[in-house]
N, C-alpha and C. Protein backbone atom coordinates (compact mmCIF):
# COMPACT_ATOMS: atom_id res chain seq x y z
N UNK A 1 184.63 210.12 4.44
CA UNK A 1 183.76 209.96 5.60
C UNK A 1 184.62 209.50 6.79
N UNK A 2 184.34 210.37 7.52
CA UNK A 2 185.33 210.06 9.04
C UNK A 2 184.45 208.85 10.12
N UNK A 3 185.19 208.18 11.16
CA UNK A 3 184.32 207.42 12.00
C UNK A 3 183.32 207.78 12.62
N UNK A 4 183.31 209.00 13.06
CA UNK A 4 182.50 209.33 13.89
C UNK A 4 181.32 209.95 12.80
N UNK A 5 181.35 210.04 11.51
CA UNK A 5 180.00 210.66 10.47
C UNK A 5 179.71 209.16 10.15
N UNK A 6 180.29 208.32 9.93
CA UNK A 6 180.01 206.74 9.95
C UNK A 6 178.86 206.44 10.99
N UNK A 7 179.40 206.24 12.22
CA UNK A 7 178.98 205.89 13.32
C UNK A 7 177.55 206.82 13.51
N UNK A 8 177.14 208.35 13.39
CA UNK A 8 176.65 209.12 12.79
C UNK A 8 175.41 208.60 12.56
N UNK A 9 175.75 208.20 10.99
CA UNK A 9 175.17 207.40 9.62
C UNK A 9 174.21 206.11 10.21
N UNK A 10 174.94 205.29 11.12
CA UNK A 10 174.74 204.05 11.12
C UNK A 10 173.65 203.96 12.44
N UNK A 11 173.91 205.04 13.09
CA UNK A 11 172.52 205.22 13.94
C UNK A 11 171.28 206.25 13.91
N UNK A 12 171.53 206.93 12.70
CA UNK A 12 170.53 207.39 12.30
C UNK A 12 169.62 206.08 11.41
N UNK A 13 170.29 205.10 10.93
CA UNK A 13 169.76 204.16 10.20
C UNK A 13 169.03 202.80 10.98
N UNK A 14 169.63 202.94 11.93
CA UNK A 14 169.18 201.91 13.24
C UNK A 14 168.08 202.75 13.52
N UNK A 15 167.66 204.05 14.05
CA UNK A 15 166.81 204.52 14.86
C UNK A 15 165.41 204.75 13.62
N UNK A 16 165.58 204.88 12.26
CA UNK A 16 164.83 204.68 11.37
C UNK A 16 163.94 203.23 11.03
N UNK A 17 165.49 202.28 11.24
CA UNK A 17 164.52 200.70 11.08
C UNK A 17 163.83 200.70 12.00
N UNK A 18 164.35 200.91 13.44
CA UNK A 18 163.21 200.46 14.44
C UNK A 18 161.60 201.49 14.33
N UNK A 19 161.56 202.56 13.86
CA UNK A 19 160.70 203.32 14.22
C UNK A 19 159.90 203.06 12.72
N UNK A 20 160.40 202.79 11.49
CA UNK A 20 159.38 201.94 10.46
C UNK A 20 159.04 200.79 10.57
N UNK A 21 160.36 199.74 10.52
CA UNK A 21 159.66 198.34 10.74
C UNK A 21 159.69 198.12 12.04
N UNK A 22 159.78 198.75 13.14
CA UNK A 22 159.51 198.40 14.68
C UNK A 22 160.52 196.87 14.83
N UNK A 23 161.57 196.87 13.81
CA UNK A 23 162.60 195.93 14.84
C UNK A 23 163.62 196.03 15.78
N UNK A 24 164.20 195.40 15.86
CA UNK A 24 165.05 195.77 16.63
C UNK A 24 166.57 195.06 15.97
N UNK A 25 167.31 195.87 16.67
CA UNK A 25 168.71 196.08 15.96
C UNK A 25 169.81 195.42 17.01
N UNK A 26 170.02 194.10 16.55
CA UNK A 26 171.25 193.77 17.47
C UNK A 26 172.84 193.90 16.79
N UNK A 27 173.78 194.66 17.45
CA UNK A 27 174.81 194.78 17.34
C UNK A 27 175.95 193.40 18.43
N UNK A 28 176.92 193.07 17.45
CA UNK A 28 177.43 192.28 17.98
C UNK A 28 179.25 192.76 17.55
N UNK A 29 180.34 192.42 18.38
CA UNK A 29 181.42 192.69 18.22
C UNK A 29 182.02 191.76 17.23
N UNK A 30 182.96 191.96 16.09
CA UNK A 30 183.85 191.11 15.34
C UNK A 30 184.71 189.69 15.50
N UNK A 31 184.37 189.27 15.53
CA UNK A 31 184.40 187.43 15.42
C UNK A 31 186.18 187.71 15.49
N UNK A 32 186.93 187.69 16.38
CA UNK A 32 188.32 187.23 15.81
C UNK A 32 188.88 186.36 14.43
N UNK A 33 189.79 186.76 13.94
CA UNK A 33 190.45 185.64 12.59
C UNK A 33 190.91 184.80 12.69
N UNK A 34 191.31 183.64 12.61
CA UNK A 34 191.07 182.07 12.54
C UNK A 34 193.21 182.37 12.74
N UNK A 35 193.43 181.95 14.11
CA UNK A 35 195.30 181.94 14.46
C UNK A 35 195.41 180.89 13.24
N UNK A 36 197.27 181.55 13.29
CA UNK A 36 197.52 181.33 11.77
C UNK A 36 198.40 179.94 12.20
N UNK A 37 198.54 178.74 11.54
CA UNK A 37 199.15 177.76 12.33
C UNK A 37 200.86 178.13 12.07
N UNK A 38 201.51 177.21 12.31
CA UNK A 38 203.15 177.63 12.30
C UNK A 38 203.39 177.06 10.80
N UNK A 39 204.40 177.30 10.23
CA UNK A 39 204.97 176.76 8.71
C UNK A 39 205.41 175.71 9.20
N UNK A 40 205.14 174.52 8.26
CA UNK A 40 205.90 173.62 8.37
C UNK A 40 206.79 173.03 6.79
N UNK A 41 207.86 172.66 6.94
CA UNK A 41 207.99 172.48 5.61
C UNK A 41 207.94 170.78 4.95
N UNK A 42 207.31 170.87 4.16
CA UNK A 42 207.03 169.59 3.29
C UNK A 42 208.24 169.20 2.94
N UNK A 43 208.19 167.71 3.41
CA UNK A 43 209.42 166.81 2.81
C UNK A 43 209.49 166.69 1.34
N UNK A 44 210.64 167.27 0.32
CA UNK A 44 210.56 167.22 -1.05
C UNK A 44 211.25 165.23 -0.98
N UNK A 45 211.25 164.98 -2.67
CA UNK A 45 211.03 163.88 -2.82
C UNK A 45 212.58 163.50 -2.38
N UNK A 46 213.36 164.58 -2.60
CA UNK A 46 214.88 164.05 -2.47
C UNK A 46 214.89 163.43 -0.79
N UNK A 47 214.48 164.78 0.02
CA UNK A 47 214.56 164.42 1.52
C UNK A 47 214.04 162.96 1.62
N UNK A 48 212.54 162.47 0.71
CA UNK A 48 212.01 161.33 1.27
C UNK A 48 212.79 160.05 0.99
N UNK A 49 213.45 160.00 -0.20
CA UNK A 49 214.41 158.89 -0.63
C UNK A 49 215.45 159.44 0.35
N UNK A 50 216.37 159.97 0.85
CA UNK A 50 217.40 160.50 1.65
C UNK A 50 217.03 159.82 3.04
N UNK A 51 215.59 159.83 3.60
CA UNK A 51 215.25 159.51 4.72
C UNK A 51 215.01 157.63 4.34
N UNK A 52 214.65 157.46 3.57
CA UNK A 52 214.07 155.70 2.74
C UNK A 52 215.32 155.02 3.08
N UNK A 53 216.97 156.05 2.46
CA UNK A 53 218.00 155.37 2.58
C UNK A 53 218.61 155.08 3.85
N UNK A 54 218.32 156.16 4.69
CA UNK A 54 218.88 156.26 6.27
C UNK A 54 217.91 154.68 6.96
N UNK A 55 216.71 154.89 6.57
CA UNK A 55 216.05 153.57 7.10
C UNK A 55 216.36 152.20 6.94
N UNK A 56 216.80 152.26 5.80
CA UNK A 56 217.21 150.85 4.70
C UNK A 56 218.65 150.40 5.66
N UNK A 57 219.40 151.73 5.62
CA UNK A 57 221.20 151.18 6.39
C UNK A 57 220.67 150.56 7.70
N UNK A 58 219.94 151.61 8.33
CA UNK A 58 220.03 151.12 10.27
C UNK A 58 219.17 149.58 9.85
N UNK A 59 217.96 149.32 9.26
CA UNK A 59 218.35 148.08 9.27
C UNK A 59 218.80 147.03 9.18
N UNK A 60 219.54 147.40 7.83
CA UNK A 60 221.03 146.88 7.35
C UNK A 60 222.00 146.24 8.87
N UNK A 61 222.25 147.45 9.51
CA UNK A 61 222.77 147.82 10.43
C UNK A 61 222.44 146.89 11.78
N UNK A 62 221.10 146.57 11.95
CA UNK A 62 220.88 146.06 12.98
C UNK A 62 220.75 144.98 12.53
N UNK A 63 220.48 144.32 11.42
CA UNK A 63 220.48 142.85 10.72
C UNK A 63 221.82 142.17 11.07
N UNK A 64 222.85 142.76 10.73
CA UNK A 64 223.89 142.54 11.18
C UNK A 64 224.51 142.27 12.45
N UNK A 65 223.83 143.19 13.44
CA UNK A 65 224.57 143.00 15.00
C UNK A 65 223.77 141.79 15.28
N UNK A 66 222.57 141.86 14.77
CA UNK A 66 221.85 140.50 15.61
C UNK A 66 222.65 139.08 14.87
């Protein structure tokens, strides 16, 4: 089935509802898809102890100068 025997189809079926059940047929355009956010990557456990240790020195670090 091509678009235009679709399209066809789909208003022969509109012009049927309204003329049996006398409704009416609202057409509305496609809702855009939900933007995709950016990747981010999750800190694994190594990075978080790696980052725990960098924290631990500089205060180390500044314990000292003071």
């Amino acid at each position: 089935m091509t678009k235009d025997e679709l399209r066809a189809e789909l208003e022969r079926q509109k012009q049927r509802f309204e003329a049996v059940y006398g409704g009416e047929v609202m057409t509305y355009a496609t809702q855009p898809g939900p933007d995709r956010k950016p990747w981010k990557k999750r800190p694994s456990l190594l990075d978080q102890a790696f980052q725990e240790e960098i924290r631990k020195e500089e205060k180390r670090q500044a314990d000292l100068s003071s």
